[in-house]
PDB file of N, CA and C in Angstrom:
ATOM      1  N   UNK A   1      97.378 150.131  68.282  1.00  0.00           N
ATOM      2  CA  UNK A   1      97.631 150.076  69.703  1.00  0.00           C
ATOM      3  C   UNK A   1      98.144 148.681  70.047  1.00  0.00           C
ATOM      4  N   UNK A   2      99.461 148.714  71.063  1.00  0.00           N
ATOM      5  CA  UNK A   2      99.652 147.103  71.493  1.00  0.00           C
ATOM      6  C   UNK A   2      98.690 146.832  72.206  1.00  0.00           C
ATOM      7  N   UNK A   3      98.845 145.635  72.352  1.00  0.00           N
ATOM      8  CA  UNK A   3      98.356 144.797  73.389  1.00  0.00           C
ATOM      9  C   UNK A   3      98.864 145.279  75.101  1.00  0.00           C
ATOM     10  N   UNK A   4     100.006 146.034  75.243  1.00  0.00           N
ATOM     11  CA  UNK A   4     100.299 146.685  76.327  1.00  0.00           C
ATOM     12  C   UNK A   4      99.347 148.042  76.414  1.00  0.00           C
ATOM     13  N   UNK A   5      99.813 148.499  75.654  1.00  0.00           N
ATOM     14  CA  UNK A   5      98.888 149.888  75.680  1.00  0.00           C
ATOM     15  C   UNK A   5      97.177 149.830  75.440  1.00  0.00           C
ATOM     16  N   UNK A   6      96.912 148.597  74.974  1.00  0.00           N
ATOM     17  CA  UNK A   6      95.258 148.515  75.396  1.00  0.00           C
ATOM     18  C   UNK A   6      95.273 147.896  76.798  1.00  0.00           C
ATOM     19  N   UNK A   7      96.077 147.355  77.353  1.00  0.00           N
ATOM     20  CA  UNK A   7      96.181 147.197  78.708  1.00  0.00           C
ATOM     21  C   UNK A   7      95.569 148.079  79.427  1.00  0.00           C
ATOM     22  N   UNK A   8      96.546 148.942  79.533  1.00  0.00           N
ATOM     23  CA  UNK A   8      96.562 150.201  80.131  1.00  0.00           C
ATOM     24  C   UNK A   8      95.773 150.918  80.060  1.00  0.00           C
ATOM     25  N   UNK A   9      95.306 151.001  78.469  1.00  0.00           N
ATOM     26  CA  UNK A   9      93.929 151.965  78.534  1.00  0.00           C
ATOM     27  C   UNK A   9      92.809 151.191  79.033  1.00  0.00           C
ATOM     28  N   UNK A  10      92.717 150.319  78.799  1.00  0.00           N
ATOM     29  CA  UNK A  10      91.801 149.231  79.742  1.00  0.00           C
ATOM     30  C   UNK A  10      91.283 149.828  81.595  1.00  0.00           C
ATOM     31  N   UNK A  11      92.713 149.836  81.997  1.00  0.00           N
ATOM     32  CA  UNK A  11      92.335 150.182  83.086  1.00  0.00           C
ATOM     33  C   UNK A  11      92.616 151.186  83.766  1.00  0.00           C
ATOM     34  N   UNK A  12      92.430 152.607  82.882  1.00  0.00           N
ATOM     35  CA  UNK A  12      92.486 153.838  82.951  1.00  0.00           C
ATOM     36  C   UNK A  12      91.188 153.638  82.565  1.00  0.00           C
ATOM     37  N   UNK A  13      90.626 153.504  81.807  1.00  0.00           N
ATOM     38  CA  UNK A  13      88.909 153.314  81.879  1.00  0.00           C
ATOM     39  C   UNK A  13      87.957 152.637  83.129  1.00  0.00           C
ATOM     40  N   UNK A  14      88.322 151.852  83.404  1.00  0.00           N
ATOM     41  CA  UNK A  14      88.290 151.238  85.022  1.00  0.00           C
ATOM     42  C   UNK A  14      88.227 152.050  86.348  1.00  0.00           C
ATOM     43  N   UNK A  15      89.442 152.788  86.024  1.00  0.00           N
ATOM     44  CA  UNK A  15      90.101 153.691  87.124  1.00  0.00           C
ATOM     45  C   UNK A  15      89.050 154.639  87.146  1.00  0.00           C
ATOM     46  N   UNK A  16      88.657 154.900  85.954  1.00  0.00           N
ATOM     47  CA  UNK A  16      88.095 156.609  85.751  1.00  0.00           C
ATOM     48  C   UNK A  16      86.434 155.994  86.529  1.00  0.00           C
ATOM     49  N   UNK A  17      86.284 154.855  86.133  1.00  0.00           N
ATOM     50  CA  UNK A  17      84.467 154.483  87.053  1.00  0.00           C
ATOM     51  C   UNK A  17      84.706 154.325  87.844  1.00  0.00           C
ATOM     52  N   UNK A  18      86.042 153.944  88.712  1.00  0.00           N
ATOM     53  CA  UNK A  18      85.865 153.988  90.421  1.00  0.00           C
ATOM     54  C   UNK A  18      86.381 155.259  90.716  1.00  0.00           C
ATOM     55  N   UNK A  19      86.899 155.974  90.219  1.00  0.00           N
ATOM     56  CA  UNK A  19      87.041 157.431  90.777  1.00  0.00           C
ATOM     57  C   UNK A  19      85.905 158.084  90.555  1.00  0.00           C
ATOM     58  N   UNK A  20      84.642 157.919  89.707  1.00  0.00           N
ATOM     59  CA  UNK A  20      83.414 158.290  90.173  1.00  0.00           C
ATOM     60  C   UNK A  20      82.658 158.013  90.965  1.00  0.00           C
ATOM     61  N   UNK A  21      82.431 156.554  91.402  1.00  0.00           N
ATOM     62  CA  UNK A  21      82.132 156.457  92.659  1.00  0.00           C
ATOM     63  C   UNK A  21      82.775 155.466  93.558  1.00  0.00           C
ATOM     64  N   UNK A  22      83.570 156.216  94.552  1.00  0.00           N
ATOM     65  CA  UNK A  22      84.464 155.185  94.812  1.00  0.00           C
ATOM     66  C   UNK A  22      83.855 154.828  96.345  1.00  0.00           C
ATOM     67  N   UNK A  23      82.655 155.139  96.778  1.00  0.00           N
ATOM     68  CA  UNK A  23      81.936 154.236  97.323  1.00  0.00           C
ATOM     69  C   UNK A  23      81.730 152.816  97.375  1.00  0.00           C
ATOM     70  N   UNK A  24      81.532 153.128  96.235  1.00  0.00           N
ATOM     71  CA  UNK A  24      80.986 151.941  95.386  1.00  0.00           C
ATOM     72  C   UNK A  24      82.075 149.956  95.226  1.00  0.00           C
ATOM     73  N   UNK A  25      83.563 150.528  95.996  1.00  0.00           N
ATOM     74  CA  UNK A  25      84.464 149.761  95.721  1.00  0.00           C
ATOM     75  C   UNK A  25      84.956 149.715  97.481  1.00  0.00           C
ATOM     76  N   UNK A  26      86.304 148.716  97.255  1.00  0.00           N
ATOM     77  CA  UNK A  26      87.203 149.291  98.641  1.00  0.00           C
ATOM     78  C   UNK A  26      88.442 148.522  97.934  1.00  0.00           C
ATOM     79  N   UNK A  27      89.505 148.695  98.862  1.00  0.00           N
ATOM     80  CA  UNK A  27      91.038 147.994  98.301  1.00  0.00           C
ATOM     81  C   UNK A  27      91.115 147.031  99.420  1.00  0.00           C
ATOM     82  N   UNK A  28      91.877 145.902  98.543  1.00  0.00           N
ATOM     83  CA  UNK A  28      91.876 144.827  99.829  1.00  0.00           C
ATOM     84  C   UNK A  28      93.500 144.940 100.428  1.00  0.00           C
ATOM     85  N   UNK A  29      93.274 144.904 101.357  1.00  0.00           N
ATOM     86  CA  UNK A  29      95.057 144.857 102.134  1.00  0.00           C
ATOM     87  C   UNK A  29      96.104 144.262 101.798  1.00  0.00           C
ATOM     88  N   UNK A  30      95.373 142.694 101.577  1.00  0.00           N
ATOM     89  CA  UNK A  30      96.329 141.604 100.776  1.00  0.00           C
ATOM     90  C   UNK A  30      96.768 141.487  99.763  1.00  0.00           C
ATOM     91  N   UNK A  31      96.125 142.187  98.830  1.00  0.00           N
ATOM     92  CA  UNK A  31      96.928 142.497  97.195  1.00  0.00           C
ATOM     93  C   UNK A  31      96.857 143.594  96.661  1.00  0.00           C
ATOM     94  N   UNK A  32      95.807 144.829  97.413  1.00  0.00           N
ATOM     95  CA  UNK A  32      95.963 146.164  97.039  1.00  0.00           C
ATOM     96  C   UNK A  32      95.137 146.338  95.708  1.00  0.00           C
ATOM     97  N   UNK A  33      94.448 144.997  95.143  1.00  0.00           N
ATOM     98  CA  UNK A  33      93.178 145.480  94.403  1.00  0.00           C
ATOM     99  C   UNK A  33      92.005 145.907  94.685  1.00  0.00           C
ATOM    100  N   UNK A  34      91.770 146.791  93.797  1.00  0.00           N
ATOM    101  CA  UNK A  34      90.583 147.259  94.040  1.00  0.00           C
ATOM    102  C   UNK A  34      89.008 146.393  93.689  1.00  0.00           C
ATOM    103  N   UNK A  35      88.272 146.516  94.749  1.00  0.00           N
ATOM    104  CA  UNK A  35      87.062 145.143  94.623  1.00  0.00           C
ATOM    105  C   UNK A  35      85.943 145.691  94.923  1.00  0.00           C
ATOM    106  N   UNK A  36      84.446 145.264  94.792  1.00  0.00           N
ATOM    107  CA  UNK A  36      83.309 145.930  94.794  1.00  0.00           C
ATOM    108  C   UNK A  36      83.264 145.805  96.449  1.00  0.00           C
ATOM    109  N   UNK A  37      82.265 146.538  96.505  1.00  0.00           N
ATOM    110  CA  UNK A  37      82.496 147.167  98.209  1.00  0.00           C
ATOM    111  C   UNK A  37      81.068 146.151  99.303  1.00  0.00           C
ATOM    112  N   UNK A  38      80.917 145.325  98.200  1.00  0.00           N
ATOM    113  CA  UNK A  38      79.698 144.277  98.877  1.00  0.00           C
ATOM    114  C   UNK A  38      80.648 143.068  98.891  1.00  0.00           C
ATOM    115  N   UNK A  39      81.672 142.710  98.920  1.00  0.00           N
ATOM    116  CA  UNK A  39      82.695 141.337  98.412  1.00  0.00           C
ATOM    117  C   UNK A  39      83.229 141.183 100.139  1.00  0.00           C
ATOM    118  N   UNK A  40      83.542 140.305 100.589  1.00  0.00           N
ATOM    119  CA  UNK A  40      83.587 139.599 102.143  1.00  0.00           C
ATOM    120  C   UNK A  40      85.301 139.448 102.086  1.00  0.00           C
ATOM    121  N   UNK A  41      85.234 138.646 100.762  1.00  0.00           N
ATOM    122  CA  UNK A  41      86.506 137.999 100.246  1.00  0.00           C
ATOM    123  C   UNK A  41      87.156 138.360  99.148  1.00  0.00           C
ATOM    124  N   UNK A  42      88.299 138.875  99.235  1.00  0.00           N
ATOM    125  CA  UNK A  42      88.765 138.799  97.590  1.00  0.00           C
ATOM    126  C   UNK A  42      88.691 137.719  96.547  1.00  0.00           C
ATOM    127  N   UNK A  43      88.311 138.282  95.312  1.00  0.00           N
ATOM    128  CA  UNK A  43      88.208 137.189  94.900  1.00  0.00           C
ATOM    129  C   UNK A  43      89.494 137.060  94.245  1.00  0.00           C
ATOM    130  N   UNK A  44      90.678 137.479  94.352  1.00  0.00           N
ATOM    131  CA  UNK A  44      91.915 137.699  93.787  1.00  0.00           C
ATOM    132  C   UNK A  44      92.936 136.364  94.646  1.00  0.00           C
ATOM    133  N   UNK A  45      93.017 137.162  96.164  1.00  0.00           N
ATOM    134  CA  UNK A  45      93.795 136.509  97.216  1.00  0.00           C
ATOM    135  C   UNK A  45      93.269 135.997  98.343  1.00  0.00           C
ATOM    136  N   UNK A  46      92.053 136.227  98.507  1.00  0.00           N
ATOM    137  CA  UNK A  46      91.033 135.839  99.260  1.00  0.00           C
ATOM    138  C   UNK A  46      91.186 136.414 100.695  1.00  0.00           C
ATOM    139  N   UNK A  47      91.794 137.673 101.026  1.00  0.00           N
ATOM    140  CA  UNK A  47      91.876 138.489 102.360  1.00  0.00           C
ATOM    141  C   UNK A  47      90.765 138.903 102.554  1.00  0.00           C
ATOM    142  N   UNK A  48      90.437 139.183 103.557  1.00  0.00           N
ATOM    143  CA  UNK A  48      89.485 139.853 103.979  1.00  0.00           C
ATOM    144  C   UNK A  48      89.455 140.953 105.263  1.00  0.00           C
ATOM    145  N   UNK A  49      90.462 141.605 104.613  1.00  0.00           N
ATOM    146  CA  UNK A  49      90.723 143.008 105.310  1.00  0.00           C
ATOM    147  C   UNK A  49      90.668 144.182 104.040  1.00  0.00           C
ATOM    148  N   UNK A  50      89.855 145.058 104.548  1.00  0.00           N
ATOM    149  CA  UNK A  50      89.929 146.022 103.243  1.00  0.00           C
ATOM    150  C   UNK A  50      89.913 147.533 103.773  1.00  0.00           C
ATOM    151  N   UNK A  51      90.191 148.390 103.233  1.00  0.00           N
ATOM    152  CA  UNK A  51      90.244 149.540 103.762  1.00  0.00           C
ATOM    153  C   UNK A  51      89.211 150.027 102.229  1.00  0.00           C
ATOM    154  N   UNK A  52      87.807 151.304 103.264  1.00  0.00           N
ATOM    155  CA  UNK A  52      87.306 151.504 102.587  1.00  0.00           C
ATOM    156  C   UNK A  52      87.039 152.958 101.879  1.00  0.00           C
ATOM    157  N   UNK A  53      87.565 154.076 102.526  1.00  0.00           N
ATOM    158  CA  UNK A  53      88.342 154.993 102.785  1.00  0.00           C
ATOM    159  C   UNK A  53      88.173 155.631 101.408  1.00  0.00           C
ATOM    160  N   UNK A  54      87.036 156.462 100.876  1.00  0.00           N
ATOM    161  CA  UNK A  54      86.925 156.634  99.400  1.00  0.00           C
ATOM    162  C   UNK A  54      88.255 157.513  98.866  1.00  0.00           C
ATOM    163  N   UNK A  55      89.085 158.509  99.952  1.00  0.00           N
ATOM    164  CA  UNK A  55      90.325 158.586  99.697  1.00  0.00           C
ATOM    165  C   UNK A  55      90.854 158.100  99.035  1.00  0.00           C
ATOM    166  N   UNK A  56      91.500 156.989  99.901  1.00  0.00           N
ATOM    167  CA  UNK A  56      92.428 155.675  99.797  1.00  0.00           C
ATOM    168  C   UNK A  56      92.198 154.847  98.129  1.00  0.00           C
ATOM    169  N   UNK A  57      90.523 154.884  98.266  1.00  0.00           N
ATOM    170  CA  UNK A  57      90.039 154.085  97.037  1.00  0.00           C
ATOM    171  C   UNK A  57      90.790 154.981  95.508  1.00  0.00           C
ATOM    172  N   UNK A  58      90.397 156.227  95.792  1.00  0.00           N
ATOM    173  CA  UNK A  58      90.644 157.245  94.288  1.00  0.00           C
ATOM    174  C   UNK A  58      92.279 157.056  94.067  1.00  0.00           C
ATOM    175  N   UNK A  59      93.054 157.295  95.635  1.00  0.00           N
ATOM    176  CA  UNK A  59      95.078 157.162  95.239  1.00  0.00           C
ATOM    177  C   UNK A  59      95.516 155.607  94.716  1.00  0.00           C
ATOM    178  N   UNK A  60      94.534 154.783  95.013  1.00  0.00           N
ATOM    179  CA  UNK A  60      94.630 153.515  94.547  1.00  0.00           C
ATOM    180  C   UNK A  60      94.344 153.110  93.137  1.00  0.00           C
ATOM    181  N   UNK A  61      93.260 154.082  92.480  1.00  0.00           N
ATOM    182  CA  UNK A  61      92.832 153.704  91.014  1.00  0.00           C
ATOM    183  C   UNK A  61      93.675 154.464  90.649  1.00  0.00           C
ATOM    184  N   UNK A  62      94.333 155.338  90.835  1.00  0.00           N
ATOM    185  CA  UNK A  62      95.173 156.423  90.060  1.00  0.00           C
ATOM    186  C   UNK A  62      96.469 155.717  89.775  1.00  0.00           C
ATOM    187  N   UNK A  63      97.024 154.761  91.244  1.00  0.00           N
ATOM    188  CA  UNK A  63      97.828 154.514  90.937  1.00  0.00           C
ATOM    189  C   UNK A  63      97.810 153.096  90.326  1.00  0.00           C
ATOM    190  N   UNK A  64      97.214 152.600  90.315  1.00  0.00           N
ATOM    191  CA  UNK A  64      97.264 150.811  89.365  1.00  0.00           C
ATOM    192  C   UNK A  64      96.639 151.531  88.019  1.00  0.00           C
ATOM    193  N   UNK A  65      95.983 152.583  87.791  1.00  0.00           N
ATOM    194  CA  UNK A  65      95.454 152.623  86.134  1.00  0.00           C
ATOM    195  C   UNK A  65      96.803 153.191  85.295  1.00  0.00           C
ATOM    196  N   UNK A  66      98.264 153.131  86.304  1.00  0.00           N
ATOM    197  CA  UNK A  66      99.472 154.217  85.623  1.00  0.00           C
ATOM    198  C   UNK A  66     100.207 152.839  85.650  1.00  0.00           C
ATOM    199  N   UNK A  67     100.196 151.370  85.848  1.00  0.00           N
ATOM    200  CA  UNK A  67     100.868 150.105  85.622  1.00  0.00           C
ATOM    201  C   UNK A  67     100.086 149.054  85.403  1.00  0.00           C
ATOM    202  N   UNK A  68     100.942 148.433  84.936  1.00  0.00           N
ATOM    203  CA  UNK A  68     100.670 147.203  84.320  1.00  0.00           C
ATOM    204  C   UNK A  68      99.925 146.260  85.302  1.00  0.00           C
ATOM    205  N   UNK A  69      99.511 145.249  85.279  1.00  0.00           N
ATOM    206  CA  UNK A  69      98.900 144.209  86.455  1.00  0.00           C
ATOM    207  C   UNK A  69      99.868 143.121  86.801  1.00  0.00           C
ATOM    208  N   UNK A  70      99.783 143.272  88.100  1.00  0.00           N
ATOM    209  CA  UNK A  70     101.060 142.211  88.436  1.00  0.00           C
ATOM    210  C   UNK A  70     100.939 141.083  89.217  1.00  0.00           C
ATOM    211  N   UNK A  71      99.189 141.682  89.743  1.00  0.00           N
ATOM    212  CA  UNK A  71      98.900 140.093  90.404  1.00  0.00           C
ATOM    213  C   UNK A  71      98.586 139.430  89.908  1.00  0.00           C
ATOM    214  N   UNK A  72      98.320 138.331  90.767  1.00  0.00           N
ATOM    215  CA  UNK A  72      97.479 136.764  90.086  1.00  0.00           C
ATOM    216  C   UNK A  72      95.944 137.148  90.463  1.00  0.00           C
ATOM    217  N   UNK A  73      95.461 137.039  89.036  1.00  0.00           N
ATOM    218  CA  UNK A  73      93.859 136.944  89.421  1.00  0.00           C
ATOM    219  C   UNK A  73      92.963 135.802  88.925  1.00  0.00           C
ATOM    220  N   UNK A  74      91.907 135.013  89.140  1.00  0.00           N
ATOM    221  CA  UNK A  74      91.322 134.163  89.323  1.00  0.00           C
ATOM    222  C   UNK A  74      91.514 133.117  87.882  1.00  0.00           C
ATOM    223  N   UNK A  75      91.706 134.422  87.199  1.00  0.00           N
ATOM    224  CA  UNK A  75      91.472 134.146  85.088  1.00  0.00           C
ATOM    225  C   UNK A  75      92.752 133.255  84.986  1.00  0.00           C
ATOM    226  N   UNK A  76      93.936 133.916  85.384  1.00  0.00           N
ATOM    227  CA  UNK A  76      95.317 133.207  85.469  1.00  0.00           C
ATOM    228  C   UNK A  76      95.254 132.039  86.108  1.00  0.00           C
ATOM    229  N   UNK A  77      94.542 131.684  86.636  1.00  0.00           N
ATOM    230  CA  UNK A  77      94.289 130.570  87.132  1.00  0.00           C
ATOM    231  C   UNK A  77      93.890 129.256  86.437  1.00  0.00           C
ATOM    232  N   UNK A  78      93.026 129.679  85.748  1.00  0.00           N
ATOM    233  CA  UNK A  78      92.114 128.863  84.640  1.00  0.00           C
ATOM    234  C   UNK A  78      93.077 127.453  83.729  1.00  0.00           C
TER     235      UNK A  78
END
């Protein structure tokens, strides 16, 4: 497996625990990641508008666990 394709399966595994409980999460407005549903702030982009919408949450893991990652997250930072 590449390193792309463990990507991916990476977070098709991800996807598949917030589509079980997607309570449990919300998406933030400002970068459209998905974040635990107790978080104020992203810890990605630091918005703090989120839609929590367990809907919204499941079309959101479905659709980031089918691409690659394109934001900046905290690690990239380092």
């Amino acid at each position: 497996m590449t390193k792309d394709n463990t990507a991916l399966a990476d977070r098709a595994k991800r996807a598949r625990r917030i589509i079980k409980n997607p309570n449990l999460y919300k998406v933030c407005f400002g970068c459209e990641s998905i974040v635990a549903s107790k978080v104020n702030i992203c810890p990605n982009c630091h918005a703090y508008h989120f839609e929590e919408n367990e809907d919204f949450v499941i079309h959101q893991a479905r659709v980031l666990s089918t691409r690659e990652q394109n934001s900046v997250v905290a690690n990239d930072l380092l």
